[in-house]
Protein backbone atom coordinates (compact mmCIF):
# COMPACT_ATOMS: atom_id res chain seq x y z
CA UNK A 1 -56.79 19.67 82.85
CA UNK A 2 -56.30 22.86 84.72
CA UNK A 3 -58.92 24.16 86.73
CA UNK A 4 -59.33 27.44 87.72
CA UNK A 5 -62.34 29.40 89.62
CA UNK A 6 -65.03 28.76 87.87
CA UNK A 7 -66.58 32.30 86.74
CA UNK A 8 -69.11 32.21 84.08
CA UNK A 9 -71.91 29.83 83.43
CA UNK A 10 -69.95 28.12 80.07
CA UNK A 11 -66.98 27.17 82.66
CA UNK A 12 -69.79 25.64 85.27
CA UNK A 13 -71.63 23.72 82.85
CA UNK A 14 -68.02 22.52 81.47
CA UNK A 15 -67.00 21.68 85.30
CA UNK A 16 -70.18 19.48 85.68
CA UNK A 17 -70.49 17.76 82.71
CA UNK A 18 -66.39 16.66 83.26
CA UNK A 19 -67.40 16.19 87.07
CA UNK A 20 -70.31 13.55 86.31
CA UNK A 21 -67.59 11.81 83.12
CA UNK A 22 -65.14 11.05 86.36
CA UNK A 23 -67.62 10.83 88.94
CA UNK A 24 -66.60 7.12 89.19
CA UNK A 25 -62.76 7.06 89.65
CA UNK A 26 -60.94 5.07 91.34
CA UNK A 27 -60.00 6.11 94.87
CA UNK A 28 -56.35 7.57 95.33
CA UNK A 29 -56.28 8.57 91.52
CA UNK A 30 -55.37 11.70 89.47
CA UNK A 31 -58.95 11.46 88.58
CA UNK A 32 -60.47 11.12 91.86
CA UNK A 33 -57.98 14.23 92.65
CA UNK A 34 -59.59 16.17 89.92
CA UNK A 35 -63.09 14.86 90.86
CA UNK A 36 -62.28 16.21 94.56
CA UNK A 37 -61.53 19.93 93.00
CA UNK A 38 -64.26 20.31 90.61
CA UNK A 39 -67.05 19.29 93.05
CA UNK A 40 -65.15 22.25 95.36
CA UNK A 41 -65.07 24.64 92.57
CA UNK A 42 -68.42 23.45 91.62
CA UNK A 43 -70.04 24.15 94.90
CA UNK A 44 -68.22 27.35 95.28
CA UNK A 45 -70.04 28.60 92.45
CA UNK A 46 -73.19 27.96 93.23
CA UNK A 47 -73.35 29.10 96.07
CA UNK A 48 -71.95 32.79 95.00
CA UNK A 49 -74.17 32.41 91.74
CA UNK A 50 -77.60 30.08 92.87
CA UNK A 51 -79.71 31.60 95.51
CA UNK A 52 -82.26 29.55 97.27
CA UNK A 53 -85.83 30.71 97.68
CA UNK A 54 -86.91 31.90 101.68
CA UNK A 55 -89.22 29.17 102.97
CA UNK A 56 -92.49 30.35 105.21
CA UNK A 57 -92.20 28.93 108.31
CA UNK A 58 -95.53 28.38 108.35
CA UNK A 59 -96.67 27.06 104.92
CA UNK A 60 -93.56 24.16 106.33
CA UNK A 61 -95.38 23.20 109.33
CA UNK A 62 -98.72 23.07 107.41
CA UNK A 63 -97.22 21.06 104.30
CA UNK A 64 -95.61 19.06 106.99
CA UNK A 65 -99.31 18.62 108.83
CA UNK A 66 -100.98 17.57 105.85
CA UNK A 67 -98.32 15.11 104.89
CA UNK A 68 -98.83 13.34 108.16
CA UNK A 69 -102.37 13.69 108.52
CA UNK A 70 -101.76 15.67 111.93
CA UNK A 71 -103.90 18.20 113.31
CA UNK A 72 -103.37 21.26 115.52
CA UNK A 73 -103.77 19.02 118.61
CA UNK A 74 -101.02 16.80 117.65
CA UNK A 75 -98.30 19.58 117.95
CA UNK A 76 -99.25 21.01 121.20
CA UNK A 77 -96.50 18.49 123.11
CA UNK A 78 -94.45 20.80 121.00
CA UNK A 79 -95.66 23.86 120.55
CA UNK A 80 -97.67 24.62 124.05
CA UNK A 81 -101.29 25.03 124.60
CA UNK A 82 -104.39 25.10 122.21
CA UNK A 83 -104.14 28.55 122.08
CA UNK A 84 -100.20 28.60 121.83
CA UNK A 85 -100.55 26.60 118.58
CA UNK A 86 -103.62 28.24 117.08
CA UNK A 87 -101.57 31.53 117.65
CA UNK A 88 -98.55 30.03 115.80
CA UNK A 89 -99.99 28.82 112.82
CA UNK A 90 -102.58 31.86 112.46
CA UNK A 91 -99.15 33.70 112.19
CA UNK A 92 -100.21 35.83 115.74
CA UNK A 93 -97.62 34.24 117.65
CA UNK A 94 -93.76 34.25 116.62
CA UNK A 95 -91.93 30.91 116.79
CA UNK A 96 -89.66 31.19 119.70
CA UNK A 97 -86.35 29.21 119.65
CA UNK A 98 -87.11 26.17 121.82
CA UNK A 99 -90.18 25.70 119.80
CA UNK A 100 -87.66 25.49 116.49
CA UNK A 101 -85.79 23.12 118.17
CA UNK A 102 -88.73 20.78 119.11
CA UNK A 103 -90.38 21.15 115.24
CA UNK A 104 -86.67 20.30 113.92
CA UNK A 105 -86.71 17.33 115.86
CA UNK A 106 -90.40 16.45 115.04
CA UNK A 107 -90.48 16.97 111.39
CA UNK A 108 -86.58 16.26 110.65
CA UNK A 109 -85.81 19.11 109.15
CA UNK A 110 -83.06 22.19 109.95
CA UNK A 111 -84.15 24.19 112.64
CA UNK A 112 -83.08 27.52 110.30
CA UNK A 113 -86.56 26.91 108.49
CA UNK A 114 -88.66 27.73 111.91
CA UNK A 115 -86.84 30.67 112.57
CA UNK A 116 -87.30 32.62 109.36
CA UNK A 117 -90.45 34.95 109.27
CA UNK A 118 -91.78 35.36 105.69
């Protein structure tokens, strides 16, 4: 089949229902060839069509709190002081870049999420 840039929903659906029929050829294979250039044109178009909702920094680090049972105590290795964190998560304080780095590596998540302001 020749594929082309996929432009309308009808040709994406098309693309992904075809992409998950070869999903499991062989390596080194016309099929594994096409596989390879759908999931390309496939994530090409969602990422021109499907736009991801902005996360709150915040309502993260919370979510991420109560997951873990944590409390504001437990991030100030991270953070800074009492007052440092209590500033942060009250929404008083901006997230400066270090501390994004240190919450990335703490909760295992992108650092991108830390430095968006909602």
């Amino acid at each position: 089949m020749n594929w082309k840039v996929l432009k309308t929903e009808t040709e994406y659906k098309k693309a992904v229902k075809h992409a998950m029929a070869i999903f499991h050829a062989e390596p080194n294979t016309p099929e594994d060839d096409e596989l390879g250039l759908l999931l390309l044109l496939i994530k090409d178009y969602e990422e021109r069509t499907i736009q991801m909702p902005e996360l709150d920094p915040l309502e993260v680090i919370k979510l991420k709190m109560e997951e873990r049972g944590l409390k504001n105590k437990d991030l100030e290795p991270i953070i800074g002081s009492k007052g440092h964190v209590s500033s942060i998560l009250s929404g008083r304080r901006e997230i400066t870049l270090k501390m994004a780095q240190r919450l990335k590596d703490y909760f295992h998540l992108p650092a991108e999420i830390f430095l968006h302001t909602a």
